[in-house]
C-alpha atoms as a PDB file:
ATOM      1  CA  UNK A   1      67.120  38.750 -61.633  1.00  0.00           C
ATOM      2  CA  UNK A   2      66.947  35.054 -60.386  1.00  0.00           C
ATOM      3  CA  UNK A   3      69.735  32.890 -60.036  1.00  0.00           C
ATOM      4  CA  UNK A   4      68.513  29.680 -59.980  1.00  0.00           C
ATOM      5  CA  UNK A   5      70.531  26.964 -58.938  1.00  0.00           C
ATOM      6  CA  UNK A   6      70.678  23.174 -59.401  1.00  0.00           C
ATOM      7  CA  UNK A   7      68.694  21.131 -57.011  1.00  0.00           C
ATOM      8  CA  UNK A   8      71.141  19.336 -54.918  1.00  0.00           C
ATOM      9  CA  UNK A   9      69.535  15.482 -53.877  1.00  0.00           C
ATOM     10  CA  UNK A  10      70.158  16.758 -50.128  1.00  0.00           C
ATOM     11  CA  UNK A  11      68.700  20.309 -50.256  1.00  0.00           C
ATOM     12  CA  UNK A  12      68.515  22.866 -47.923  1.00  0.00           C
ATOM     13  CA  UNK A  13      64.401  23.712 -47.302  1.00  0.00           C
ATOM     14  CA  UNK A  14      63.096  26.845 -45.456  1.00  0.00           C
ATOM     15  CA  UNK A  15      59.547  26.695 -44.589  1.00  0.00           C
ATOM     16  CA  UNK A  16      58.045  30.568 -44.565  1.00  0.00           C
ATOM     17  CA  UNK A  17      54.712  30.748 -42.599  1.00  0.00           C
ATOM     18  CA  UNK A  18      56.165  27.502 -40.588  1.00  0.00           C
ATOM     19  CA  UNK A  19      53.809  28.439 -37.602  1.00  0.00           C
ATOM     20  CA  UNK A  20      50.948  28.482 -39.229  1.00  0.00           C
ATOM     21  CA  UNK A  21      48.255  25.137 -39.976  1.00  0.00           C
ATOM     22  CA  UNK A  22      49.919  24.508 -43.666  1.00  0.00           C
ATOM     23  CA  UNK A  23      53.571  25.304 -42.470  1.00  0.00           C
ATOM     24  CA  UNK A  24      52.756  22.635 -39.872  1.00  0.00           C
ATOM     25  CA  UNK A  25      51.371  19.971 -41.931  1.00  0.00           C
ATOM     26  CA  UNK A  26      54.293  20.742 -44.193  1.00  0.00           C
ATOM     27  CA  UNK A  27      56.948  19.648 -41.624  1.00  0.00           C
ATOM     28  CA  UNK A  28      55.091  16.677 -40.885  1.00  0.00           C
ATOM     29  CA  UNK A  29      54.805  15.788 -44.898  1.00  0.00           C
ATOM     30  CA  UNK A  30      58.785  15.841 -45.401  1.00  0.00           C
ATOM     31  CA  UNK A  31      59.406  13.694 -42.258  1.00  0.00           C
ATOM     32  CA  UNK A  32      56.475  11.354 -43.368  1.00  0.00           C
ATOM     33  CA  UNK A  33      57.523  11.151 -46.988  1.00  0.00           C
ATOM     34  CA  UNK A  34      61.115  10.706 -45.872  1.00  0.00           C
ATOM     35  CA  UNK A  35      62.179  13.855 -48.234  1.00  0.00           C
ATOM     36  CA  UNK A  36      65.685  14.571 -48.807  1.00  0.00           C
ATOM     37  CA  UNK A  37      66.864  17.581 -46.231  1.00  0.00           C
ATOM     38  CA  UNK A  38      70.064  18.482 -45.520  1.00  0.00           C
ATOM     39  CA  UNK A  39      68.971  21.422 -43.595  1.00  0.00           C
ATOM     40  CA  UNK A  40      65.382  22.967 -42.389  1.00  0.00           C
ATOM     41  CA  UNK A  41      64.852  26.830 -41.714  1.00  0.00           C
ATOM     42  CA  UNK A  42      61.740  27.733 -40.274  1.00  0.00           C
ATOM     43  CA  UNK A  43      60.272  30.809 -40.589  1.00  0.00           C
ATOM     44  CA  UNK A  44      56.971  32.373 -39.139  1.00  0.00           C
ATOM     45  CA  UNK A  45      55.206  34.747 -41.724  1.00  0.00           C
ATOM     46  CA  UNK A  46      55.605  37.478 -39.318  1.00  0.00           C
ATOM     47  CA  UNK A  47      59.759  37.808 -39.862  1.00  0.00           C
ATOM     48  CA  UNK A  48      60.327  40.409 -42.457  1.00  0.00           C
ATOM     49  CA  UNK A  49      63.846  39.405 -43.439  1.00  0.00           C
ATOM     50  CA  UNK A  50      64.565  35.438 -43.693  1.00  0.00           C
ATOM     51  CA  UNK A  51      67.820  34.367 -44.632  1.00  0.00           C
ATOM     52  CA  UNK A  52      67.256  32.590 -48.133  1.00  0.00           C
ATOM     53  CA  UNK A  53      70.935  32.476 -48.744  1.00  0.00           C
ATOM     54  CA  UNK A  54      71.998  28.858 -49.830  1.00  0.00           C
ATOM     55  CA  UNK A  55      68.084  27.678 -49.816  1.00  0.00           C
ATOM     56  CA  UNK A  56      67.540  25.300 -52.410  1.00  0.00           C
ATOM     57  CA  UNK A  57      63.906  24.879 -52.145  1.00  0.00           C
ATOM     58  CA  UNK A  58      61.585  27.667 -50.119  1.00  0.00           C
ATOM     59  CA  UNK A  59      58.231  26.586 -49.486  1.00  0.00           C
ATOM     60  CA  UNK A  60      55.483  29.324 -48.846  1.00  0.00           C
ATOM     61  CA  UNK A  61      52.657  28.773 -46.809  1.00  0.00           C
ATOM     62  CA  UNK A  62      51.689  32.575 -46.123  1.00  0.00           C
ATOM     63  CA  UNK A  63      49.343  35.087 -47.267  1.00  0.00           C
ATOM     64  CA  UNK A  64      49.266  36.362 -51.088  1.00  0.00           C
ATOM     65  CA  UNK A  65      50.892  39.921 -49.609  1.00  0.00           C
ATOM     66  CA  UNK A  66      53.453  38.009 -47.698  1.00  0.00           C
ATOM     67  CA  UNK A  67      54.310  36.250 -50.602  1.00  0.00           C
ATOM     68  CA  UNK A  68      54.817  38.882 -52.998  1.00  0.00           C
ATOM     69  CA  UNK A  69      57.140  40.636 -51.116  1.00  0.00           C
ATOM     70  CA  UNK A  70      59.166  37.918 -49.910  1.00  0.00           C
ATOM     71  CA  UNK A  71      59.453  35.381 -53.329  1.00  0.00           C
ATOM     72  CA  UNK A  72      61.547  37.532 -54.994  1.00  0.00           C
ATOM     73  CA  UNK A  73      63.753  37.758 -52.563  1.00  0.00           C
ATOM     74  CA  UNK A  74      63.972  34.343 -52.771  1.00  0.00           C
ATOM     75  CA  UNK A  75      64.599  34.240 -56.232  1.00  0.00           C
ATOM     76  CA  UNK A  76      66.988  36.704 -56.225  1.00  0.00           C
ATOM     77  CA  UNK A  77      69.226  33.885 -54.261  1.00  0.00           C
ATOM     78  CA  UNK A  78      68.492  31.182 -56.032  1.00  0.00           C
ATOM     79  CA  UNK A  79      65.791  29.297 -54.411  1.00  0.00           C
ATOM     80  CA  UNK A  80      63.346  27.268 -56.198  1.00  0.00           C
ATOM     81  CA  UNK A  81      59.760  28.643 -54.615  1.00  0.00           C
ATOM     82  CA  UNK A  82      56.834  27.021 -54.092  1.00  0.00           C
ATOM     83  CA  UNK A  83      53.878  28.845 -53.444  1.00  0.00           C
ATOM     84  CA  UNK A  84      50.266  27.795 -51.898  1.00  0.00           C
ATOM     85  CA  UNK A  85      49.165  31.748 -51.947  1.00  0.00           C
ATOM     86  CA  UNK A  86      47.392  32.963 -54.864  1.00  0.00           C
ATOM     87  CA  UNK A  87      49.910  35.559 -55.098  1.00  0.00           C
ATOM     88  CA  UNK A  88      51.358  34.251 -58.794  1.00  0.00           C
ATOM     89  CA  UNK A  89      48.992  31.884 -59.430  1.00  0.00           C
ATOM     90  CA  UNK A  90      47.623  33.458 -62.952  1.00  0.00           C
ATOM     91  CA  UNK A  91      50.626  34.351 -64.062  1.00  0.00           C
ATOM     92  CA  UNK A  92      51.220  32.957 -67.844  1.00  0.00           C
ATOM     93  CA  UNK A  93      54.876  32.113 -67.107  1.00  0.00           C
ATOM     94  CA  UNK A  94      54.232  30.296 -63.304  1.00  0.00           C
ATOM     95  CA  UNK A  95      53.137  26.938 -63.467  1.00  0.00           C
ATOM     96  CA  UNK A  96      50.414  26.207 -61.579  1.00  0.00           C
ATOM     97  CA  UNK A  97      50.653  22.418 -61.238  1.00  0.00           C
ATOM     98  CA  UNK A  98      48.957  19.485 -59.829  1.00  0.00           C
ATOM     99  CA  UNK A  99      51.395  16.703 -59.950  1.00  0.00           C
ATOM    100  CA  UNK A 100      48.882  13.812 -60.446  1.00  0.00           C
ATOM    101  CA  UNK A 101      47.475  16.328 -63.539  1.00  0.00           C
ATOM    102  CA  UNK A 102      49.692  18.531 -65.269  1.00  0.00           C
ATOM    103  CA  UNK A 103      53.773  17.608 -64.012  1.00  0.00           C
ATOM    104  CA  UNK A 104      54.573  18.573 -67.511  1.00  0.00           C
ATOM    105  CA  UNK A 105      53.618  21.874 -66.710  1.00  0.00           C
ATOM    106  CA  UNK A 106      56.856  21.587 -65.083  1.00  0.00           C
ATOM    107  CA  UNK A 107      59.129  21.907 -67.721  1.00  0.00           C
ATOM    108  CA  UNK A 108      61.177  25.543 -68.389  1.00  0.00           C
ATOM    109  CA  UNK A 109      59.679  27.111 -65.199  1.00  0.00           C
ATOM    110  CA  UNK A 110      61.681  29.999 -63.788  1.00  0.00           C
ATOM    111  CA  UNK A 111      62.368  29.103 -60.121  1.00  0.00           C
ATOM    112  CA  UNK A 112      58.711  29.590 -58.941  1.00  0.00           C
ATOM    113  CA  UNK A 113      56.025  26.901 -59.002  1.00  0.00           C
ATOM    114  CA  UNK A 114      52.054  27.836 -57.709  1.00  0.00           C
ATOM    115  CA  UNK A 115      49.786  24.888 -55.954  1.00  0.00           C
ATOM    116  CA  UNK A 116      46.373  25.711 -56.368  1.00  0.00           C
ATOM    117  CA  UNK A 117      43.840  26.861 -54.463  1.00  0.00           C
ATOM    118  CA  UNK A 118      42.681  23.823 -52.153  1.00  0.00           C
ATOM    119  CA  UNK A 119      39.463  23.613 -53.148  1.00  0.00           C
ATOM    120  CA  UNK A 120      40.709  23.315 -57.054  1.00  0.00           C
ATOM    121  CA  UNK A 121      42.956  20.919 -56.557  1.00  0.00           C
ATOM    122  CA  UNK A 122      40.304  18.427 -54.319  1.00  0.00           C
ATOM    123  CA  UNK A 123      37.981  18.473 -57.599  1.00  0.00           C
ATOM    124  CA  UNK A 124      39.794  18.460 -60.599  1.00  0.00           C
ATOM    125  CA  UNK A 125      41.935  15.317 -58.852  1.00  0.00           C
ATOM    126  CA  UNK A 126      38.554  13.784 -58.666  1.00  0.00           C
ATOM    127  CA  UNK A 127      37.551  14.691 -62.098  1.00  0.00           C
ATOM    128  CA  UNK A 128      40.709  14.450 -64.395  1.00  0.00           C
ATOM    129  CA  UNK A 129      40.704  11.063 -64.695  1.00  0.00           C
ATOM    130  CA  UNK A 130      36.946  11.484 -66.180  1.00  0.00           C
ATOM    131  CA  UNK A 131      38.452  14.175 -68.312  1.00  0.00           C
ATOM    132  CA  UNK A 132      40.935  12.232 -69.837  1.00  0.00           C
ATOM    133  CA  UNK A 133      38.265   9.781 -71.250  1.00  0.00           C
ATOM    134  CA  UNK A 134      35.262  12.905 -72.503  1.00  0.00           C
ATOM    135  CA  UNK A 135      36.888  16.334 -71.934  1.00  0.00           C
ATOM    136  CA  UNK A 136      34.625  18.315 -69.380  1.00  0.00           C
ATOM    137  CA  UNK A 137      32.257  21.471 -70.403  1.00  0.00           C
ATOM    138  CA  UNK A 138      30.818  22.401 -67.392  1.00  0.00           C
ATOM    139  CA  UNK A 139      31.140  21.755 -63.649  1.00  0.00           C
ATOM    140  CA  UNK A 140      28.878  22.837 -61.080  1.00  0.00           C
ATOM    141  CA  UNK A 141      30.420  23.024 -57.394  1.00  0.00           C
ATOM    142  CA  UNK A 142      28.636  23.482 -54.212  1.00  0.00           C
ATOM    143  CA  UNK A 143      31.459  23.299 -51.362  1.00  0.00           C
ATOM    144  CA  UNK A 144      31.141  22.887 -47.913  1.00  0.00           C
ATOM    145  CA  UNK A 145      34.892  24.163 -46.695  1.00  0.00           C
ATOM    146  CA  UNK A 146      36.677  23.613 -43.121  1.00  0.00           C
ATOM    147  CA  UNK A 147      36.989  26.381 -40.670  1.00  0.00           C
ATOM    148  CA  UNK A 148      40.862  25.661 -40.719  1.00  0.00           C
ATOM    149  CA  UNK A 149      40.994  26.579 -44.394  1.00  0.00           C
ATOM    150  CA  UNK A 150      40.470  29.997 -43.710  1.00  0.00           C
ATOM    151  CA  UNK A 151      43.363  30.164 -40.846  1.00  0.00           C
ATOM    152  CA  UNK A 152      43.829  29.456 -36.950  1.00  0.00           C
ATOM    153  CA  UNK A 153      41.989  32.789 -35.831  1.00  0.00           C
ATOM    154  CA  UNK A 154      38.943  31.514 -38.141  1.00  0.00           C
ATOM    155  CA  UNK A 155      38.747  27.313 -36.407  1.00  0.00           C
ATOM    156  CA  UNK A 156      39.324  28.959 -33.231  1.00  0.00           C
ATOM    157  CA  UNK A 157      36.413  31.524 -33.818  1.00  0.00           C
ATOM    158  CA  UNK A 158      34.413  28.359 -35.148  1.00  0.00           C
ATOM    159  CA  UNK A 159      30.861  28.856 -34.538  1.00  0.00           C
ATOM    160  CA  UNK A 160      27.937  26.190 -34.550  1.00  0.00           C
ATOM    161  CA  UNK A 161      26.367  26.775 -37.966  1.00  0.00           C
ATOM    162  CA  UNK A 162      27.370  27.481 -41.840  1.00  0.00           C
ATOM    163  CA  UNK A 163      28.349  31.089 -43.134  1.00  0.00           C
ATOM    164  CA  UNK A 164      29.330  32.909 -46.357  1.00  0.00           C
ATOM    165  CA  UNK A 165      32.530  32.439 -47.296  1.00  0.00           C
ATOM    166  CA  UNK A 166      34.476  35.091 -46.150  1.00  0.00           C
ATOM    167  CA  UNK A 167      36.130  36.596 -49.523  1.00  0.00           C
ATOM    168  CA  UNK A 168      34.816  39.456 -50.638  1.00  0.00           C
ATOM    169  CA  UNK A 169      32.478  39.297 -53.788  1.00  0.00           C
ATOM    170  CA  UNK A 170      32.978  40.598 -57.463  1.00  0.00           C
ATOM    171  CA  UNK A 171      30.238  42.823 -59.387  1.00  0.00           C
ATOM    172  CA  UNK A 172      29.148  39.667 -60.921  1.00  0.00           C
ATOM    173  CA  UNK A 173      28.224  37.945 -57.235  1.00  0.00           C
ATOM    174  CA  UNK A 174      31.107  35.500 -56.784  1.00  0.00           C
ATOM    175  CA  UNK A 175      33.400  35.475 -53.915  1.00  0.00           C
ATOM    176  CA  UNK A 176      37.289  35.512 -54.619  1.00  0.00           C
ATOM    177  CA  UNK A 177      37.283  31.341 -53.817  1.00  0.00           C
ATOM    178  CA  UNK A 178      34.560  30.688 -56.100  1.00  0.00           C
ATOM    179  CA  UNK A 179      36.567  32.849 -59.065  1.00  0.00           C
ATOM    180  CA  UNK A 180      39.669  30.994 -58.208  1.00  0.00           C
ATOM    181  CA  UNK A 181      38.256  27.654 -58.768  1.00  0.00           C
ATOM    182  CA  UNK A 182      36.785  28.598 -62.429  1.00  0.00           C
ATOM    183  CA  UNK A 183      40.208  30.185 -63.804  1.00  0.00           C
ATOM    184  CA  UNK A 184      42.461  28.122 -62.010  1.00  0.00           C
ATOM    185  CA  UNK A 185      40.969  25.011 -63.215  1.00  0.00           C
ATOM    186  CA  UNK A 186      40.737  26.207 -67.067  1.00  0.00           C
ATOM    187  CA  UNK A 187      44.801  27.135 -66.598  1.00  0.00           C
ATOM    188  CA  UNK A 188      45.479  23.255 -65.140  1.00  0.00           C
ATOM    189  CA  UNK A 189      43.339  21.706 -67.273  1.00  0.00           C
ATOM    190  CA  UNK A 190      44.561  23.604 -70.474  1.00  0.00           C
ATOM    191  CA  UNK A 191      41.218  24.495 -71.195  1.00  0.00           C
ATOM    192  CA  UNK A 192      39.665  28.276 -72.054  1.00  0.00           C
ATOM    193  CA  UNK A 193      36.261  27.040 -72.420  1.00  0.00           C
ATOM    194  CA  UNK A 194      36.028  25.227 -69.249  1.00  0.00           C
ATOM    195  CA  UNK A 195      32.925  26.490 -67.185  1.00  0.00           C
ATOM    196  CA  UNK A 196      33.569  26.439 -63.035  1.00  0.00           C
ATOM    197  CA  UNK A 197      30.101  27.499 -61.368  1.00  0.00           C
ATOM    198  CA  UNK A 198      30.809  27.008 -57.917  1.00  0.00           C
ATOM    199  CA  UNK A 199      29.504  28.267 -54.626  1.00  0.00           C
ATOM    200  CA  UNK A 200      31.584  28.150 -51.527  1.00  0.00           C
ATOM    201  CA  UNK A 201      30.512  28.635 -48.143  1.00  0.00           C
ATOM    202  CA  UNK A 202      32.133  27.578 -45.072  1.00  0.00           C
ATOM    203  CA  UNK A 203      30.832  24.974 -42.414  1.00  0.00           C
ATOM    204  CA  UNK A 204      31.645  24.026 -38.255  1.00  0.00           C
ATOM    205  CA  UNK A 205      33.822  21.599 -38.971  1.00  0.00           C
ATOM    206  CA  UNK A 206      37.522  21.754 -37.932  1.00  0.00           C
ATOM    207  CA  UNK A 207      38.824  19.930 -41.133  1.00  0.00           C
ATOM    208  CA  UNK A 208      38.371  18.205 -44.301  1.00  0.00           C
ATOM    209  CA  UNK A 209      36.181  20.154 -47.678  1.00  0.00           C
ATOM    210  CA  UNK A 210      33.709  18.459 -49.091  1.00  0.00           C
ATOM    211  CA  UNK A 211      32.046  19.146 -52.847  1.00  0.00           C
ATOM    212  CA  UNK A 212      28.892  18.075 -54.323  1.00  0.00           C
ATOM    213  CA  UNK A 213      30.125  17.921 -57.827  1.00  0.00           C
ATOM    214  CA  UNK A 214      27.689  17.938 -60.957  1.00  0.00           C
ATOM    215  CA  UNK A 215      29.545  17.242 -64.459  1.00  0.00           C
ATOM    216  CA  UNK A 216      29.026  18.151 -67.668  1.00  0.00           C
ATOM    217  CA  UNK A 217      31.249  16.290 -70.318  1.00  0.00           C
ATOM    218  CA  UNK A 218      31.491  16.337 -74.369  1.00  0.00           C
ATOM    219  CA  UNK A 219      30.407  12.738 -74.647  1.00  0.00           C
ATOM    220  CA  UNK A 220      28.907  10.117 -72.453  1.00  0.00           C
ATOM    221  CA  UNK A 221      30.638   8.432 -69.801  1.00  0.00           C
ATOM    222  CA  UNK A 222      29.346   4.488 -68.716  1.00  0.00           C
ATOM    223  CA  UNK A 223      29.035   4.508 -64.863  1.00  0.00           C
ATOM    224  CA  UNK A 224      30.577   1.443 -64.466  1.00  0.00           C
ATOM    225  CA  UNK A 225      33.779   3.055 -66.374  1.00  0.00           C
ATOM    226  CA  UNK A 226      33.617   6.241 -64.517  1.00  0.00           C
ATOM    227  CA  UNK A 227      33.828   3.800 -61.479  1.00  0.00           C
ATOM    228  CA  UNK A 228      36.701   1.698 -62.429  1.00  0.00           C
ATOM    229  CA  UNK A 229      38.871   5.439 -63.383  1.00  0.00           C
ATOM    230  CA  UNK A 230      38.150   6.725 -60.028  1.00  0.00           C
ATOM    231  CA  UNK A 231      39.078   3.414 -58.371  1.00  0.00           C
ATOM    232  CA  UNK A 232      42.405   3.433 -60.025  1.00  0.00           C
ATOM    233  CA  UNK A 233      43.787   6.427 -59.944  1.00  0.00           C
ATOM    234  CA  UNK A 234      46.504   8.022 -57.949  1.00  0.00           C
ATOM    235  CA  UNK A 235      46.066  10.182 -54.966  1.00  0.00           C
ATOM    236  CA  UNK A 236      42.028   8.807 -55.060  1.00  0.00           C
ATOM    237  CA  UNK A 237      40.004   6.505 -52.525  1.00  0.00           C
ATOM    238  CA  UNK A 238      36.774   5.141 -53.831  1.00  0.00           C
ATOM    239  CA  UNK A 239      34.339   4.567 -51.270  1.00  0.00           C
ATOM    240  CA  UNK A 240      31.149   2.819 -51.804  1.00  0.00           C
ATOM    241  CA  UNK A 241      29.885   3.471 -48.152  1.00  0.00           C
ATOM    242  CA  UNK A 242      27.947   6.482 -46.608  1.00  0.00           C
ATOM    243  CA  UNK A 243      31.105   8.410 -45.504  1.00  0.00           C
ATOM    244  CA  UNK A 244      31.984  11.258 -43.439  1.00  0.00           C
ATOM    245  CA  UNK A 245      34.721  14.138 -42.910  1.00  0.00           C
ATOM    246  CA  UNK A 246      36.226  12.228 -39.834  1.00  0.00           C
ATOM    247  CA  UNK A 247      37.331   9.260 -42.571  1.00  0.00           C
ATOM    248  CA  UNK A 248      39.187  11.853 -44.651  1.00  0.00           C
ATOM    249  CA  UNK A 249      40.301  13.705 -42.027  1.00  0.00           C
ATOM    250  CA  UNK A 250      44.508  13.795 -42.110  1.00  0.00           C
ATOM    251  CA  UNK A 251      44.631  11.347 -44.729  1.00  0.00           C
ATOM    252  CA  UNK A 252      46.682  12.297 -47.932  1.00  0.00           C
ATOM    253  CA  UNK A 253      43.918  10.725 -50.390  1.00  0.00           C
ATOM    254  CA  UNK A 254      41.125  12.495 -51.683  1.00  0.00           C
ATOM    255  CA  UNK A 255      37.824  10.624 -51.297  1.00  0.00           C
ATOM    256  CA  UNK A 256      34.980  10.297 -53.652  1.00  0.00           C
ATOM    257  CA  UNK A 257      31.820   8.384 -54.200  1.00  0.00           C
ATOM    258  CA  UNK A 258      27.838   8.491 -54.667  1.00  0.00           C
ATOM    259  CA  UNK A 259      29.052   8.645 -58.087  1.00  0.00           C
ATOM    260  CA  UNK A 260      25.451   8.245 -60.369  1.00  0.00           C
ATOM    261  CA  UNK A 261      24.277   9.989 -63.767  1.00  0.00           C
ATOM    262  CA  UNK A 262      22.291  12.981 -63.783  1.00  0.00           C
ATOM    263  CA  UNK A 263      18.745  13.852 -64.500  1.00  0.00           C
ATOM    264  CA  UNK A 264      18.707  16.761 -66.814  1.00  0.00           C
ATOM    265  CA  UNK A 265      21.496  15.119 -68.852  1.00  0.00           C
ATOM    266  CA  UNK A 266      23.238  11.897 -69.605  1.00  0.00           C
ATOM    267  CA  UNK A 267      26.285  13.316 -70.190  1.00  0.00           C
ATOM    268  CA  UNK A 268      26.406  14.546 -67.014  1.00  0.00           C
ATOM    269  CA  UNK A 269      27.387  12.854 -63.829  1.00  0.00           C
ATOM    270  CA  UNK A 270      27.342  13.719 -60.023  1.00  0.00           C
ATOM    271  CA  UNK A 271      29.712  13.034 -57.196  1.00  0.00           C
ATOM    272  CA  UNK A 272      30.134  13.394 -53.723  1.00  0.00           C
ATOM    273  CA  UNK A 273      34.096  14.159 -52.551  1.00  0.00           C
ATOM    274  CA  UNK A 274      35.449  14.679 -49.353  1.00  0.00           C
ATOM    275  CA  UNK A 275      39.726  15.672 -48.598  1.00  0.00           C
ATOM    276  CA  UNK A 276      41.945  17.526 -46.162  1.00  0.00           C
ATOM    277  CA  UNK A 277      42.727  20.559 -47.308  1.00  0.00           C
ATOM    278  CA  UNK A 278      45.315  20.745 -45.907  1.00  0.00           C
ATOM    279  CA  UNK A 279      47.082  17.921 -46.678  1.00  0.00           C
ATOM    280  CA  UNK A 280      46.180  17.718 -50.569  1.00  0.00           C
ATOM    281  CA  UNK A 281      44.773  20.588 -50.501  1.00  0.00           C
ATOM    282  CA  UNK A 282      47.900  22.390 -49.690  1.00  0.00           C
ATOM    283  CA  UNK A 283      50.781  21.128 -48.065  1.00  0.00           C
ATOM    284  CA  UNK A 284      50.846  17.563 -49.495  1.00  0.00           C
ATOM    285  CA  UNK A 285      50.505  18.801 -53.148  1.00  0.00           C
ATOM    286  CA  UNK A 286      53.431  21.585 -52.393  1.00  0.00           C
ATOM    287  CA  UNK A 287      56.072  18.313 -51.076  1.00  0.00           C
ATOM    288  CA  UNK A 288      54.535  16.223 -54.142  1.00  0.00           C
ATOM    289  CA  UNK A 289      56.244  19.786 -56.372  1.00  0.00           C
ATOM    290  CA  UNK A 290      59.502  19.705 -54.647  1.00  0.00           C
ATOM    291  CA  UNK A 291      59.475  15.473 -55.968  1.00  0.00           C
ATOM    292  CA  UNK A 292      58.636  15.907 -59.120  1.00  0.00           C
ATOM    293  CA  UNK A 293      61.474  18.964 -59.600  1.00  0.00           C
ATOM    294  CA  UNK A 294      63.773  16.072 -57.829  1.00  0.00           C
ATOM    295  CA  UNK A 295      63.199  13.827 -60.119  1.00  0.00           C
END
C-alpha cells in the first residue's frame, strides 16, 4: 500500500530512464524552469533496484514493462510518480492529465499521475481551445512522427525515407499509437463519444511530429474565431508563415497554422501542427505535472 507523503517546496526528484532522450530533456526542463530540487537521483532504466527512499517526486521516462515493475515500488515509499509510459495510462483511478487541459483531473489522485502519449497531447493542445467553444465529434489524424520518438537505437538507425510505424497492429488494422491517440483523447477530454481516426507512420527526421488535423465539431466555428483561440492560448504558437520542423524543433510551444474550413463540411476545419515531442510531448508536460501538484 502507498504511503504518500506531502510534497515538500524543495523536493527530492529521481529521474528513472535518466539516460535515455526524455530522461535527458527532463534534466534540462527542471534547470530551465528553475524547479524546486533539493536533491536529483538519476537512474538509467537498466538498474533493477533504485533507491526511492525519501523521493518526493519520481519521474519515469522508461518503457511500459519498466514501469510496471518499478512504480509500485515507488509508491510503496511514498513518492508521487509521474509516468510518460503507457503502462497506467487507462486506468479509471490514474489521471491522465494535460495541464493546459484537464489540471482538475488532478484532484484525489493516489500518488501516480500518467502524461499522455506524445502524439495526444501535440493535438488535443491544438484543438481544446476549439473544443471549449463547439465540443468535437470527430478528428481525423494523419501524423508524420520523429525517429527519436521511437528511442535512440531507432534516430540512430534513421533511414532516408518514411515507414510504418513500428507498433504492432490490432485485428481491426490500427497500430498500438494510433489506438492510444483515440482512447486517450476521449479519457482527457471527458468524452466517450469522441472519434480519433488517426494514422501514424514515422518519417527521417531526427525531431519534432507533425499532424495534418481534420475536425469535426457539433456546431460551426468562424475562422477568424478559431484564429484568435489558437493565437491566445497557452503552450500554442500561431504561425501564419509556411513553416517547418527545424522552427519547432526544441522549443516548448506547440505550433499550428494553415488553419482553413473544410470541403465536405462546414463544421469541420483543418490544421497543420508541428511540436517536439519530446519536450511537450513528453518531458515538458511531465515537469508542467510536478507544478501543478506544487501548487
Amino acid at each position: 500500500m502507498s504511503k504518500m507523503q506531502y510534497l515538500v517546496a524543495m523536493p527530492t526528484i529521481a529521474i528513472v530512464g535518466a539516460t535515455g532522450l526524455v530522461g535527458k530533456e527532463l534534466q534540462k526542463v527542471l534547470k530551465i524552469r528553475n524547479f524546486p530540487v533539493d536533491e536529483l537521483r538519476l537512474f538509467s532504466s537498466k538498474d533493477s533496484a533504485p533507491n526511492f527512499r525519501g523521493v518526493d517526486i519520481a519521474f519515469f521516462c522508461v518503457s511500459a514493462s519498466v514501469a510496471e515493475v518499478l512504480i509500485p515500488k515507488a509508491l510503496e515509499e511514498g513518492s508521487l510518480c509521474i509516468d510518460s509510459s503507457s503502462a497506467f495510462r487507462m486506468e479509471p483511478h490514474v489521471p491522465l492529465v494535460i495541464p493546459e487541459i484537464n489540471p482538475s483531473a488532478l484532484k484525489g489522485h493516489k500518488g501516480l499521475i500518467a502524461s499522455p502519449n506524445c502524439t495526444t497531447t501535440l493535438m488535443l493542445l491544438a484543438l481544446a481551445p476549439l473544443h471549449a467553444v463547439s465540443p468535437i465529434e470527430k478528428i481525423i489524424c494523419s501524423s508524420y512522427q520523429a525517429a527519436s520518438g521511437a528511442g535512440a537505437r531507432a534516430l540512430e538507425e534513421m533511414r532516408s525515407k518514411a515507414s510504418l510505424h513500428e507498433s504492432p497492429q490490432n485485428n481491426s488494422g490500427y497500430n498500438e499509437e494510433e489506438e492510444k491517440m483515440h482512447w486517450e483523447s476521449q479519457k482527457i477530454l471527458g468524452d466517450d463519444s469522441l472519434v480519433v481516426s488517426a494514422t501514424c507512420v514515422r518519417v527521417p527526421i531526427p525531431r519534432v511530429h507533425s499532424l495534418s488535423l481534420h475536425c469535426t465539431f457539433k456546431e460551426e466555428i468562424a475562422l477568424d474565431q478559431a484564429e484568435e483561440l489558437l493565437k491566445n492560448s497557452p503552450g500554442l504558437e500561431w504561425v501564419d508563415h509556411a513553416f517547418t520542423t527545424d522552427e519547432a524543433s526544441g522549443k516548448e510551444a506547440v505550433f499550428c497554422g494553415r488553419l482553413r474550413v473544410a470541403r465536405d463540411d462546414p463544421k469541420s476545419l483543418e490544421l497543420w501542427v508541428l511540436g517536439d515531442q519530446l519536450l511537450k510531448g513528453a518531458a515538458l508536460n511531465s515537469v508542467q505535472i510536478a507544478e501543478e501538484c506544487l501548487k
